[in-house]
Protein backbone atom coordinates (compact mmCIF):
# COMPACT_ATOMS: atom_id res chain seq x y z
CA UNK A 1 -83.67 46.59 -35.76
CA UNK A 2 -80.09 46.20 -36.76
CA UNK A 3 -79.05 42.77 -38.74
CA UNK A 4 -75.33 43.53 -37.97
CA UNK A 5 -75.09 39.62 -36.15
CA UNK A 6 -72.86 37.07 -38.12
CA UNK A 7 -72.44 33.31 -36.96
CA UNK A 8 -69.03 34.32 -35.74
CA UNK A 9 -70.25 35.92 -33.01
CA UNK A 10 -72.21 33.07 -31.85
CA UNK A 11 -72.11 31.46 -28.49
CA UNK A 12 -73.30 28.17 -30.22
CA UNK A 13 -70.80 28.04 -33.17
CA UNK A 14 -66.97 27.08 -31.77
CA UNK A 15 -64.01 27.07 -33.93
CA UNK A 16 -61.80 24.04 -33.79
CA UNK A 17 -58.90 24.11 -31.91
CA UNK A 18 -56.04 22.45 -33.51
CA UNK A 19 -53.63 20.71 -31.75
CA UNK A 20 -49.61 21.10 -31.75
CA UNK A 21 -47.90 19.43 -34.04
CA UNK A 22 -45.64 16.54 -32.55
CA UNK A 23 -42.52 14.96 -33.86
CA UNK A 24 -42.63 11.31 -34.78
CA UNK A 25 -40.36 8.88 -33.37
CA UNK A 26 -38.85 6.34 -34.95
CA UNK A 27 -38.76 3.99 -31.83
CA UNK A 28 -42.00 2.11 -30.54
CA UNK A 29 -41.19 3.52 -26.75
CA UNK A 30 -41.22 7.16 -28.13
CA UNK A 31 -44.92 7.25 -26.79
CA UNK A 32 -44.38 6.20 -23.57
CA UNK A 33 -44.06 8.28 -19.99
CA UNK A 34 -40.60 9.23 -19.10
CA UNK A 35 -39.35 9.02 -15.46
CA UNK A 36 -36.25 9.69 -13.26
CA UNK A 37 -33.89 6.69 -13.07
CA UNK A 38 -33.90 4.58 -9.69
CA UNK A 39 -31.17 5.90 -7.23
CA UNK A 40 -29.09 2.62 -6.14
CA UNK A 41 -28.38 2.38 -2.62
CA UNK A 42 -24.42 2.73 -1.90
CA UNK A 43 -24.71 0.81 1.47
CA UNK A 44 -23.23 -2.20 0.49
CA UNK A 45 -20.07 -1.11 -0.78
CA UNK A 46 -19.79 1.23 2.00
CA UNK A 47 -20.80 -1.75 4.75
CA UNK A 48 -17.94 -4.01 2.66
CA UNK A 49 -15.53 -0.88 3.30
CA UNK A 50 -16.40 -0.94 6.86
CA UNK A 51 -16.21 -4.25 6.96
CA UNK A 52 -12.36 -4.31 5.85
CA UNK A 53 -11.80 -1.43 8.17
CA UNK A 54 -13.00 -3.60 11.17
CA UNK A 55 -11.42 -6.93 10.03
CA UNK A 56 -7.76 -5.06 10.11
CA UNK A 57 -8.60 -3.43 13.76
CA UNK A 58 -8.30 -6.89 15.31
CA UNK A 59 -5.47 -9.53 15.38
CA UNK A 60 -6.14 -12.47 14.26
CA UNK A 61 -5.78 -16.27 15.36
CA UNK A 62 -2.12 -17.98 14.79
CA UNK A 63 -3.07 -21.54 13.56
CA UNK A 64 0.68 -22.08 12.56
CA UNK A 65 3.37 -20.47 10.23
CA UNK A 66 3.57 -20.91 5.92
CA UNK A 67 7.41 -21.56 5.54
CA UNK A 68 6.30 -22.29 1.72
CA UNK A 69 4.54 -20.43 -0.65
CA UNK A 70 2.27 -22.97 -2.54
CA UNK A 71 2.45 -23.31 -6.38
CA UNK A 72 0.07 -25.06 -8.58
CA UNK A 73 1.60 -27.94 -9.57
CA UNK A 74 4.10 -27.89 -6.60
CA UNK A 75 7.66 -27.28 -7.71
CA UNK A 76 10.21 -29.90 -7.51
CA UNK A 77 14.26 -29.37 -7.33
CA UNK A 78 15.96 -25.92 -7.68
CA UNK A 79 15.87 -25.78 -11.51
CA UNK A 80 12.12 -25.62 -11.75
CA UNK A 81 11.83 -23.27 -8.95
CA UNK A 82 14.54 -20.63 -10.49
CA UNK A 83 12.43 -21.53 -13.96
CA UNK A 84 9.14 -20.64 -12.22
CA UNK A 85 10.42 -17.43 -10.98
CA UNK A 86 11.79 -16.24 -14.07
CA UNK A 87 9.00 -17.40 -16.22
CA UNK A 88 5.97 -15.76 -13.42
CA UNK A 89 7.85 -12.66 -12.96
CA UNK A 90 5.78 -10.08 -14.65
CA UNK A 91 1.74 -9.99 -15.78
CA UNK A 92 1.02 -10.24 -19.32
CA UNK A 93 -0.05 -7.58 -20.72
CA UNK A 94 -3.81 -6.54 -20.77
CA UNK A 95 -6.14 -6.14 -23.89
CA UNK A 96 -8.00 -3.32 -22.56
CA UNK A 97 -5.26 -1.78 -20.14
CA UNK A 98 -5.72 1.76 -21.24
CA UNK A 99 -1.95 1.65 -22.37
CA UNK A 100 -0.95 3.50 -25.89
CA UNK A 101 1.48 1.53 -28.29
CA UNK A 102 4.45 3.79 -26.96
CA UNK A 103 3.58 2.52 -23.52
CA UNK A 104 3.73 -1.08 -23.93
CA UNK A 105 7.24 -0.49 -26.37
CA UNK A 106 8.59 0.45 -23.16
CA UNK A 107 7.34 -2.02 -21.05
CA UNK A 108 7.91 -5.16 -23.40
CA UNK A 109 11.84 -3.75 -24.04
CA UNK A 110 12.28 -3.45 -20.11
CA UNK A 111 11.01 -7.16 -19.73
CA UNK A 112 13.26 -8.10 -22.59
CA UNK A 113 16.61 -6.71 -21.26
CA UNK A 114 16.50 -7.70 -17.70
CA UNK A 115 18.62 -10.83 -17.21
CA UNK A 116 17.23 -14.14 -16.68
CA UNK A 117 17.82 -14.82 -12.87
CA UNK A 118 16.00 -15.67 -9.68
CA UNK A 119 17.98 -14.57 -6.42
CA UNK A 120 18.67 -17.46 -3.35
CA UNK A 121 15.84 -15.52 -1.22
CA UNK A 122 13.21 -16.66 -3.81
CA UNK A 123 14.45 -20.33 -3.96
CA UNK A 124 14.45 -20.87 -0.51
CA UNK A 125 10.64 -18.86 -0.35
CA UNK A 126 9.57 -21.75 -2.85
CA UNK A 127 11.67 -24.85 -1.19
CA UNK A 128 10.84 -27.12 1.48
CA UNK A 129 14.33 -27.56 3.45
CA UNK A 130 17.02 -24.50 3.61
CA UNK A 131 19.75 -26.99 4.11
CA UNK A 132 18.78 -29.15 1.34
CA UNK A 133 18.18 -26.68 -0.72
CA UNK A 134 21.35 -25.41 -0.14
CA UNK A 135 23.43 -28.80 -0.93
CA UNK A 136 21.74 -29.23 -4.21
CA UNK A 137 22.67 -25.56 -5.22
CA UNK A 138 26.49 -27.17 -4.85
CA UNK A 139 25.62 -29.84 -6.58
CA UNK A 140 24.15 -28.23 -9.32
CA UNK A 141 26.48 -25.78 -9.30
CA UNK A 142 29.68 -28.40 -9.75
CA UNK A 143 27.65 -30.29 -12.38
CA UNK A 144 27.79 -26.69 -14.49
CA UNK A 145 23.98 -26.44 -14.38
CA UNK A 146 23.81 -23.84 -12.13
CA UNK A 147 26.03 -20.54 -12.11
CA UNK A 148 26.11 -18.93 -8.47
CA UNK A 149 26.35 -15.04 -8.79
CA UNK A 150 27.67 -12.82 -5.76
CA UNK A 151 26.97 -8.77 -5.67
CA UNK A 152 28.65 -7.53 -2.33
CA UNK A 153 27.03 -5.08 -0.45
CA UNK A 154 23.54 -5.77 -1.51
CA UNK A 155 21.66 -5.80 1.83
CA UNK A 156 22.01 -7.22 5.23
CA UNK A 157 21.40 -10.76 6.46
CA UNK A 158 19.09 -12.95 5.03
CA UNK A 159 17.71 -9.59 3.22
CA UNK A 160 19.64 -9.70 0.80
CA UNK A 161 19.25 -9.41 -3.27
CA UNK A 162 22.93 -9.83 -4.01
CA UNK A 163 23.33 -13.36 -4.59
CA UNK A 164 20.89 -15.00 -7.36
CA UNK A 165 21.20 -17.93 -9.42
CA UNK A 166 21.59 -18.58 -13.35
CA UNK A 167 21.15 -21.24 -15.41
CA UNK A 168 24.03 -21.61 -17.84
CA UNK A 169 21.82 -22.07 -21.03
CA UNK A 170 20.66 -18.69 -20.22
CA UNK A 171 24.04 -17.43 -19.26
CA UNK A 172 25.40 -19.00 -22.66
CA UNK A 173 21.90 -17.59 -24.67
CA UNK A 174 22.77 -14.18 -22.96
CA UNK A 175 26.76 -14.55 -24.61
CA UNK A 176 24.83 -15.52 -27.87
CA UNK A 177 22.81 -11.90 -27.88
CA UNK A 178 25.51 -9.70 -26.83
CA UNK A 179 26.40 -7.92 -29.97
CA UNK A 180 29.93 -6.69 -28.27
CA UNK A 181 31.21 -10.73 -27.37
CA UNK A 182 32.33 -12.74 -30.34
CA UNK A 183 32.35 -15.90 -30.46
CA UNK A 184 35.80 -16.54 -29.65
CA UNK A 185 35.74 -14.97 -26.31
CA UNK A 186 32.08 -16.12 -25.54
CA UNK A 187 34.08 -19.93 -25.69
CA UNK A 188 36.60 -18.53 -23.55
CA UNK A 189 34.88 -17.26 -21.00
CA UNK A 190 32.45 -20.66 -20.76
CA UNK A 191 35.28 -22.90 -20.67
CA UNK A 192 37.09 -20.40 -17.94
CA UNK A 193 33.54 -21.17 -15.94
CA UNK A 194 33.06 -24.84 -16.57
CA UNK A 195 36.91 -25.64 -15.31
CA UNK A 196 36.29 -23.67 -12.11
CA UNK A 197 32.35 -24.31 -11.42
CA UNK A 198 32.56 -22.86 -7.31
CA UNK A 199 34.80 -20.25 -8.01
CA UNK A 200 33.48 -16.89 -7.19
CA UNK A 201 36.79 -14.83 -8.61
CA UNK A 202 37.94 -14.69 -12.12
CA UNK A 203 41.70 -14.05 -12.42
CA UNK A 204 42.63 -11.62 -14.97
CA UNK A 205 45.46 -13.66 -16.11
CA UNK A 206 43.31 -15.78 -18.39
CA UNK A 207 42.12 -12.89 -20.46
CA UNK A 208 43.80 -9.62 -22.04
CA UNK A 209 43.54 -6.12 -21.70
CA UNK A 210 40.90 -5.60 -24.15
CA UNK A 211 39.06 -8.64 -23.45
CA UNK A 212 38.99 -7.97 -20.19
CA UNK A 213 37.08 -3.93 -21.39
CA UNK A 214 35.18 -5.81 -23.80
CA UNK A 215 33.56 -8.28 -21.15
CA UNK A 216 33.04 -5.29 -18.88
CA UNK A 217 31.64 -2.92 -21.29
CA UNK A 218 29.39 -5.98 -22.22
CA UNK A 219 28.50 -6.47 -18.23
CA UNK A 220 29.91 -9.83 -18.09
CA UNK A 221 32.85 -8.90 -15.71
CA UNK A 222 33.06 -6.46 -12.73
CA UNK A 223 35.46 -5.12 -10.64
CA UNK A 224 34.98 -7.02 -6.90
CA UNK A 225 34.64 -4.54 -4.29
CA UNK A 226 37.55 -4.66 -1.27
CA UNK A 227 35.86 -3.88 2.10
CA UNK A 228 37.61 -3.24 5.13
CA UNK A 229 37.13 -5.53 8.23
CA UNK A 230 35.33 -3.54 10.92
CA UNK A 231 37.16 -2.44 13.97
CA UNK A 232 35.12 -2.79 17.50
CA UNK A 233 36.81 -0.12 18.95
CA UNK A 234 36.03 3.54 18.10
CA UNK A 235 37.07 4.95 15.08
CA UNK A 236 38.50 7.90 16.45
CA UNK A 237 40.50 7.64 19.70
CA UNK A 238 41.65 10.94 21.70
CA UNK A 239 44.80 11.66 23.31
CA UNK A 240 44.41 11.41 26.79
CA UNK A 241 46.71 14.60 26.93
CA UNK A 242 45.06 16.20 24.03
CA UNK A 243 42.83 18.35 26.02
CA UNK A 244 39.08 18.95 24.51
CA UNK A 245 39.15 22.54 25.00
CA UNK A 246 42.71 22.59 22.10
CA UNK A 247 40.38 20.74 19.90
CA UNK A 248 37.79 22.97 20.06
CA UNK A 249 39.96 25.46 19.38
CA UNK A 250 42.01 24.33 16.24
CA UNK A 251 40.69 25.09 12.93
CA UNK A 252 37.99 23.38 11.19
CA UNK A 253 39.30 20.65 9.28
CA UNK A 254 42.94 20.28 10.42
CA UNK A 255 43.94 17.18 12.14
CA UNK A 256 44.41 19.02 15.15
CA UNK A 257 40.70 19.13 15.07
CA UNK A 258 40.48 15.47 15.44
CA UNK A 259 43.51 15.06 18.08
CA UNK A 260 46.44 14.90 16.25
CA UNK A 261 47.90 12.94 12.64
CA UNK A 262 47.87 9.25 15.07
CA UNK A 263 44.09 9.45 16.59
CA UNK A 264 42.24 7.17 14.30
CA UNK A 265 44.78 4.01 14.18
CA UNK A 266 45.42 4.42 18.09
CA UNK A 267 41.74 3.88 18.19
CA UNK A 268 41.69 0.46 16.29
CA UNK A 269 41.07 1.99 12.97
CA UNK A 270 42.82 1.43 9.64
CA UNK A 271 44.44 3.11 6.89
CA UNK A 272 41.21 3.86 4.89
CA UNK A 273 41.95 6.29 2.38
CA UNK A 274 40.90 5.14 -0.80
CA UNK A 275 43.40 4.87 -3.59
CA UNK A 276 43.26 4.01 -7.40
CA UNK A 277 44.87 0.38 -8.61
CA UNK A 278 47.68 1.67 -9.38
CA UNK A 279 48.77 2.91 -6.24
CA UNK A 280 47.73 -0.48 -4.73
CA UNK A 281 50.40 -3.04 -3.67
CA UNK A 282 51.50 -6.24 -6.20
CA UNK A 283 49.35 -8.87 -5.00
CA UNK A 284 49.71 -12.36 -5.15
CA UNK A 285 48.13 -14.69 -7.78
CA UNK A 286 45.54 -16.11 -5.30
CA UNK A 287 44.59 -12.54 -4.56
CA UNK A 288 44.49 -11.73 -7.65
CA UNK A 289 41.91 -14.57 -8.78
CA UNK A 290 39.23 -12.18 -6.86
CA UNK A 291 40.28 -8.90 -8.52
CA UNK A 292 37.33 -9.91 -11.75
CA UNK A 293 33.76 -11.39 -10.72
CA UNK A 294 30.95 -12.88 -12.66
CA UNK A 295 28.43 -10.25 -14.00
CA UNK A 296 25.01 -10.27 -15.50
CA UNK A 297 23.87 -7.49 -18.24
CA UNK A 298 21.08 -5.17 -16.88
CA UNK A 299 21.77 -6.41 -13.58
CA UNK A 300 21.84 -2.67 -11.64
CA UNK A 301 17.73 -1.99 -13.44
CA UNK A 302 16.58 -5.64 -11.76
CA UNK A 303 18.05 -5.23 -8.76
CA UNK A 304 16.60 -1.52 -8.14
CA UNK A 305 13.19 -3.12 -9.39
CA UNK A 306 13.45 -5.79 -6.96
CA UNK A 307 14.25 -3.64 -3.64
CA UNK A 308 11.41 -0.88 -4.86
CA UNK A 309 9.12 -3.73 -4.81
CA UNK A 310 9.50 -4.68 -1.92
CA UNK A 311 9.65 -1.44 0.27
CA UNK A 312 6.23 -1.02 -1.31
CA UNK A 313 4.81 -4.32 -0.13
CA UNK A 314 6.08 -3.94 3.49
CA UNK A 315 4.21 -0.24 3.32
CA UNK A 316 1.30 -1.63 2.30
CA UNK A 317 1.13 -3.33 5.29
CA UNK A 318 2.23 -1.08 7.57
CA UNK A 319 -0.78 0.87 6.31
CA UNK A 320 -3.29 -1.93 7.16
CA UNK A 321 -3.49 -1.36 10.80
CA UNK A 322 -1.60 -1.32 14.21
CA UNK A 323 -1.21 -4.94 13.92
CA UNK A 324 1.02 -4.94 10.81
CA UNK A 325 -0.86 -7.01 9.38
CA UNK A 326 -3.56 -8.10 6.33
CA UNK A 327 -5.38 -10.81 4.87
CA UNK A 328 -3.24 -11.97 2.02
CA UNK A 329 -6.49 -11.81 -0.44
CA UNK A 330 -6.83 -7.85 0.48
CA UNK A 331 -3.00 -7.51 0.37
CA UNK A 332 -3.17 -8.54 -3.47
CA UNK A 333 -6.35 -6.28 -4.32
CA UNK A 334 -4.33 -3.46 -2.93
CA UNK A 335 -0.91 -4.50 -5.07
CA UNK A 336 -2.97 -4.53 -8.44
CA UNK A 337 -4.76 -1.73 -7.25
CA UNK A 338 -8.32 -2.40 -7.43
CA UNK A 339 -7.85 -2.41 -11.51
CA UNK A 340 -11.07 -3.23 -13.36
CA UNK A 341 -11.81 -7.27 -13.81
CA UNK A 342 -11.84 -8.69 -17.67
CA UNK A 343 -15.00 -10.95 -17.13
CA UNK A 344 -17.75 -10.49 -19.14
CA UNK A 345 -19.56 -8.70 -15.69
CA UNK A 346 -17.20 -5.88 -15.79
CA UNK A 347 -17.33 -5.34 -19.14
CA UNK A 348 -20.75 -5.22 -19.06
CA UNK A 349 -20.62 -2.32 -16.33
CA UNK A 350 -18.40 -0.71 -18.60
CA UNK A 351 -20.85 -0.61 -21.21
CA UNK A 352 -23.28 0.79 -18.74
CA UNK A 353 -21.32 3.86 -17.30
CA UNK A 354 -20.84 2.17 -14.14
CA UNK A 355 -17.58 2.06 -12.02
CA UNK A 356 -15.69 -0.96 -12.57
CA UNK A 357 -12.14 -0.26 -11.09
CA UNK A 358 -9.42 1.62 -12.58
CA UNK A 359 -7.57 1.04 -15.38
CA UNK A 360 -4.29 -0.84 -14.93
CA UNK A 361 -2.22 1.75 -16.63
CA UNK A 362 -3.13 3.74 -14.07
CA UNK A 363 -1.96 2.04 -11.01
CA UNK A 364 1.10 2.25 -9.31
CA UNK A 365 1.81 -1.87 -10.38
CA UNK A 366 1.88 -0.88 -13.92
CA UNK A 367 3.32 3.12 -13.67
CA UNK A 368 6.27 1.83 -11.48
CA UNK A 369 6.77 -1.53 -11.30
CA UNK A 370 6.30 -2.48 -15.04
CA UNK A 371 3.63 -5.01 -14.13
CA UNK A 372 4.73 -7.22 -11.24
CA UNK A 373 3.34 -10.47 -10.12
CA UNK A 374 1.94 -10.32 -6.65
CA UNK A 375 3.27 -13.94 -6.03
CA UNK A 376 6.64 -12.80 -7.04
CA UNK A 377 7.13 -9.89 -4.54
CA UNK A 378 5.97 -11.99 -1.52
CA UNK A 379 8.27 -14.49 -2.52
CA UNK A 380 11.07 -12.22 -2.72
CA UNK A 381 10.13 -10.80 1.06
CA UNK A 382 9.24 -14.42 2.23
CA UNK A 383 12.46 -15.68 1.29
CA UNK A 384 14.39 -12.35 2.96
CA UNK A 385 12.80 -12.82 6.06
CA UNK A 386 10.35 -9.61 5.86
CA UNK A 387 7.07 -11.34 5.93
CA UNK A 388 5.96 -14.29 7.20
CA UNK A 389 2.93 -16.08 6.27
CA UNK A 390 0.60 -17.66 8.87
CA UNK A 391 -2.83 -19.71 8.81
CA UNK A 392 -5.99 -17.60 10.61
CA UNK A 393 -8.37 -19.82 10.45
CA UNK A 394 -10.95 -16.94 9.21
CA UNK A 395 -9.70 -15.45 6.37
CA UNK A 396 -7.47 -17.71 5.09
CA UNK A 397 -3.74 -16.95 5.09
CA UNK A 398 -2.70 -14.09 6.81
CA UNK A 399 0.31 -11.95 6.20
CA UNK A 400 2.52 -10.27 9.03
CA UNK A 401 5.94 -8.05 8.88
CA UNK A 402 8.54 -9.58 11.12
């Protein structure tokens, strides 16, 4: 009989199994079952989407037309309104914008060199009466509060940007900054304004030669612009013998290709070849008041700015629906550009890795349009007869292209 058995071999004897090692965790949750996060349910911000959609398919209800934007506290007289337009202009700037420090350098040096003007479309957006709105301009304007400045050829109708209004402290604070004005002539030129309040033309008598190119170079002074009175017959007027089959014929560019050297002033037309001053005729001192006009520095920038502005508004409504019109709350949401909210919610979203809007340096308000107040823009296409605003009953005030 062999002995060869050990206790290893034994059924009875097990060896201990020991376990894998596990690393310790320094939080008191380490022990604790994992599982997948909870999917959120996206039906609410797509039933609010929906929502909008179906609010913009359907006109709404005319309870009666906004000729006046309302301001909180209301605005009395012309100087507070032309103070409240310069001073709500643009947003300030954001703490957590997403804008780098060369960013806002170029946004706080646009703000600063734009001039300090609101134009007659925004006064009469934030006044009660047009026509008494209108009389105190005068007044204010004779009393040398007010300074009345006239761009030709700056829109159409009750469109237009070209006329604005100045206050002369800023107008004399303006003087006081310009580095190419001295002293002397800034006096000059603000007693030349105060003796002639309504004048619109400044006659180049009263200044020299080289005040005259400092002034301009400064953008104090501009040339005026001399347009043509429109003729209502046709510009170009044919012969009645001048057959159409010799004009067809005559070379391309000759003035036989037009019906002879006489066609367009037979037709009603004028002279309209441009020419440089000095091949213009001596004209007489009154005439000559208008040759110079009241300028503002900058004034090209603000006035691009302001027309930009307010293309995009109008297409932000022709994008709303058939109706051409939007809910003036939505309408705002969609100028700022659904940016992200500063309350402590948001932030707290933020902190979360959930959406909370975009960043305001990267909307269109803030790329384009340097930060524009909402307020501002309607008021500018209020007051030009763009938009009107109208009560719906619903929704609040609705806005509506005309």
């Amino acid at each position: 009989m062999s002995l060869n058995y050990s206790a290893a071999h034994s059924s009875r004897i097990t060896k201990k199994r020991t376990p894998a090692l596990k690393r310790s965790s320094s939080s008191p949750f380490g022990t604790f079952s994992r599982r997948k996060p909870i999917q959120r349910s996206k039906s609410k911000p797509e039933s609010f989407a929906h929502d909008s959609e179906d609010l913009l398919d359907q006109r709404f209800d005319h309870h009666g037309i906004i000729t006046t934007l309302p301001t909180h506290p209301p605005l009395k007289g012309v100087v507070q309104i032309v103070q409240h337009a310069i001073s709500h202009m643009f947003e300030p700037m954001p703490e957590r914008g997403g804008f780098n420090s060369t960013r806002i350098a170029d946004i706080l040096n646009f703000r600063k060199c734009l001039p300090t003007t609101a134009t007659v479309a925004h006064v009469h957006a934030m006044s009660g009466s047009p026509t008494a709105t209108e009389k105190e301009i005068v007044q204010l304007t004779r009393a040398n509060v007010l300074r009345k400045i006239v761009i030709p050829g700056r829109g159409v109708g009750g469109s237009t940007v070209g006329e604005s209004l100045v206050l002369f402290t800023d107008l004399e604070s303006m003087l006081d900054r310009a580095e190419l004005v001295d002293p002397a002539l800034r006096d000059k030129l603000l007693q030349r304004l105060r003796s002639q309040p309504l004048s619109q033309g400044i006659s180049p008598a009263s200044f020299t030669a080289s005040e005259i190119s400092t002034l301009k170079r400064a953008g104090f002074l501009t040339s005026s612009i001399q347009y043509s009175s429109p003729s209502t017959h046709s510009i170009i007027s044919v012969d009645p013998s001048t057959s159409f089959s010799t004009i067809s014929l005559a070379p391309s560019g000759s003035l036989a290709a037009i019906g002879g050297s006489g066609a367009v002033v037979e037709g009603g037309g004028t002279h309209g070849l441009r020419r440089s001053s000095s091949q213009l005729d001596p004209l007489s001192p009154t005439e000559r008041a208008s040759d110079l006009q009241l300028a503002l520095p900058n004034t090209g920038p603000y006035l691009r700015l302001l027309t930009e502005a307010r293309s995009h508004l109008i297409s932000l409504i022709h994008k709303s629906g058939s109706f051409r019109q939007i809910p003036m709350y939505l309408l705002r949401e969609r100028w700022d550009g659904g940016i992200a909210g500063d309350n402590p919610a948001s932030r707290a979203k933020k902190l979360r890795g959930e959406f909370a809007g975009v960043l305001p340096a990267r909307t269109r308000k803030w790329k384009h349009f340097w930060g524009l107040e909402f307020d501002w823009v309607l008021a500018q296409c209020v007051g030009g007869g763009m938009v009107e605003l109208f009560e719906t009953g619903s929704v609040g005030l609705g806005v509506r292209v005309t």
